[in-house]
Protein backbone atom coordinates (compact mmCIF):
# COMPACT_ATOMS: atom_id res chain seq x y z
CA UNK A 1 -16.35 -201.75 28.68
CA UNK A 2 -14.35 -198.41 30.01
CA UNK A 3 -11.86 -197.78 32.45
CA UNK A 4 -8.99 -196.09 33.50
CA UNK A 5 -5.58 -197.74 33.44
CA UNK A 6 -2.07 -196.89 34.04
CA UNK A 7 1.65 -197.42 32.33
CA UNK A 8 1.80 -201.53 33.18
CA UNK A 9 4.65 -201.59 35.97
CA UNK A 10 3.27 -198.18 37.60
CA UNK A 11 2.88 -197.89 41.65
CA UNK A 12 -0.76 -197.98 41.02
CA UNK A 13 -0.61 -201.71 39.77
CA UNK A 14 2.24 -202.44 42.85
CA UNK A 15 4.62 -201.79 39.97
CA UNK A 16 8.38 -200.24 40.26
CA UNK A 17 7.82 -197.04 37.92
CA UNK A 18 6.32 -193.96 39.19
CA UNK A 19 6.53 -190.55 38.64
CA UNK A 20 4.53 -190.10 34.64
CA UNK A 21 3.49 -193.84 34.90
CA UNK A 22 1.01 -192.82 36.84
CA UNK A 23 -0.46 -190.73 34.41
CA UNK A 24 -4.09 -191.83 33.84
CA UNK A 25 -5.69 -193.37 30.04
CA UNK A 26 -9.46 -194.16 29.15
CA UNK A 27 -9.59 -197.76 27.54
CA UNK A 28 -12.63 -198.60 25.48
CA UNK A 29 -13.56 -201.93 24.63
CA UNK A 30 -16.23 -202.83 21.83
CA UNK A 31 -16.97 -206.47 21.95
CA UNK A 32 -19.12 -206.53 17.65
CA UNK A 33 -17.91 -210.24 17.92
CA UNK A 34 -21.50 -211.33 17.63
CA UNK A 35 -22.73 -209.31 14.85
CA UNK A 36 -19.48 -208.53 12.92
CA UNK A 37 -16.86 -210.62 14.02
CA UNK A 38 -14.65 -207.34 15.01
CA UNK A 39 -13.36 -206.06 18.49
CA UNK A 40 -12.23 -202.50 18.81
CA UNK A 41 -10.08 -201.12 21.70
CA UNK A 42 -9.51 -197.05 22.01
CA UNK A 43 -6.86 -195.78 24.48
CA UNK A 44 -6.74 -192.41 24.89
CA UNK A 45 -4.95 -190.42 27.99
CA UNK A 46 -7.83 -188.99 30.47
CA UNK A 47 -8.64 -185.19 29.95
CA UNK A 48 -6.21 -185.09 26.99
CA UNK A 49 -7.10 -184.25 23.10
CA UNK A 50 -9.88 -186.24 21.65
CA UNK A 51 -7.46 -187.13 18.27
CA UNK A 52 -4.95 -188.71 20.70
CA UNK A 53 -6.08 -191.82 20.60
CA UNK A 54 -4.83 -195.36 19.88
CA UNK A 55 -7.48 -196.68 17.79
CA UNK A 56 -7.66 -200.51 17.20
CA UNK A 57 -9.99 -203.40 15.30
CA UNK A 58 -9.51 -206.95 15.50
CA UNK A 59 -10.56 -209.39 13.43
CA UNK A 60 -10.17 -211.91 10.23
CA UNK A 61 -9.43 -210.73 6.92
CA UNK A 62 -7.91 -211.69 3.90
CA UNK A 63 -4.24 -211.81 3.63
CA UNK A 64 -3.96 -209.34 0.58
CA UNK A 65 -4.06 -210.74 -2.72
CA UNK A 66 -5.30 -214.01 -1.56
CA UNK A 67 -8.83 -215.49 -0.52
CA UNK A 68 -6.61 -216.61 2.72
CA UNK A 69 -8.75 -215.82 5.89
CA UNK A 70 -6.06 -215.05 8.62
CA UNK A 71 -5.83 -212.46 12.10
CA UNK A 72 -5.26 -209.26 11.22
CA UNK A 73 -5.37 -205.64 13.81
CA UNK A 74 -5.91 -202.57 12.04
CA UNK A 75 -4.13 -199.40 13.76
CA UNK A 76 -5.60 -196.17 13.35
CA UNK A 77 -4.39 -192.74 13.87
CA UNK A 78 -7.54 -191.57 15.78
CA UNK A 79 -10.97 -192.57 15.28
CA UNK A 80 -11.09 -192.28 11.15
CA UNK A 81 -7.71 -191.90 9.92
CA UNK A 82 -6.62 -195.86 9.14
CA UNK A 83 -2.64 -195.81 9.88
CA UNK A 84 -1.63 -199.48 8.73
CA UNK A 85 -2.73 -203.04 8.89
CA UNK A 86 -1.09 -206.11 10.19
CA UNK A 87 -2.02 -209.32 8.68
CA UNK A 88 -0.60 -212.84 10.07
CA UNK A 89 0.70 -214.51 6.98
CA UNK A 90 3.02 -217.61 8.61
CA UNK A 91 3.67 -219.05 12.36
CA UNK A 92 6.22 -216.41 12.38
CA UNK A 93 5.39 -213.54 9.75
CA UNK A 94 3.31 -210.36 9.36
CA UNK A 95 2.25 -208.31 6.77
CA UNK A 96 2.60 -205.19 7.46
CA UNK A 97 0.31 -202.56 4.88
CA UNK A 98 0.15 -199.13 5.48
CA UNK A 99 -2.78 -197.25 4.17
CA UNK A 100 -2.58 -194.47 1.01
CA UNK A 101 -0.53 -191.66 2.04
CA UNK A 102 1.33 -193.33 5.42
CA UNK A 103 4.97 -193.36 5.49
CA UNK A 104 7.50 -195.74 7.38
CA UNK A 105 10.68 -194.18 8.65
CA UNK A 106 13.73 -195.82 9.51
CA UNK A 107 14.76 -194.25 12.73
CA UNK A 108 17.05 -195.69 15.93
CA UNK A 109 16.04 -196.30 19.58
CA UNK A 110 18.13 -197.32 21.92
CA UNK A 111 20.79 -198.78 19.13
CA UNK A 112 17.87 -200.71 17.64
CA UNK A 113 16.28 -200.04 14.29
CA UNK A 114 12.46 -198.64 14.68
CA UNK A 115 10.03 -197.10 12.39
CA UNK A 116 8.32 -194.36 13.13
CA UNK A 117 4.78 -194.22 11.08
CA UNK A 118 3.71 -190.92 9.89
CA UNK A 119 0.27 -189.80 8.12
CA UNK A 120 -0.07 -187.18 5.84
């Protein structure tokens, strides 16, 4: 599946925001459920760079260090550079690993602690 979306609460969807919400993204939707047991979902913004993409695969994995099958996304960078992955390991924990090389940074937003994720 592909199609063009919007910011969720732009004009276009009879949202309130307008202005840059309305800027256009290309969502890509890879349903391997039947042969692999994964789903990937690229976003990317329409006309933009090719490496500015939100890449994304679903599926069951081991929680690290165990033989513990459990949900778990995998967040790339762009379409080969693997960013971190996010295992469920409790009804209200994650495991968050990033890959060889990634960095988190402790930064603020809006008074709130955030990380920012950086690659090499």
């Amino acid at each position: 599946m592909h199609k063009t979306i919007r910011h969720w609460n732009s004009t276009h969807y009879l949202g309130e925001t307008s202005g840059d919400a309305d800027a256009e993204f290309e969502i890509s939707v890879q349903d391997q459920l039947d042969s692999n047991g994964q789903i990937y979902i690229d976003v990317a913004p329409t006309g933009g760079d090719s490496d500015d993409l939100l890449a994304l695969c679903v599926e069951i994995n081991h929680l690290p260090e165990t033989e513990t099958p459990v949900q778990c996304l995998h967040v790339h960078f762009d379409s080969d550079n693997l960013a971190f992955s996010l295992f469920k390991s409790g009804k209200d924990k994650f495991l968050l690993r990033p890959e060889s090389g990634v960095r988190l940074k402790e930064i603020r937003v809006d008074g709130q602690i955030a990380y920012e994720i950086e690659g090499e």
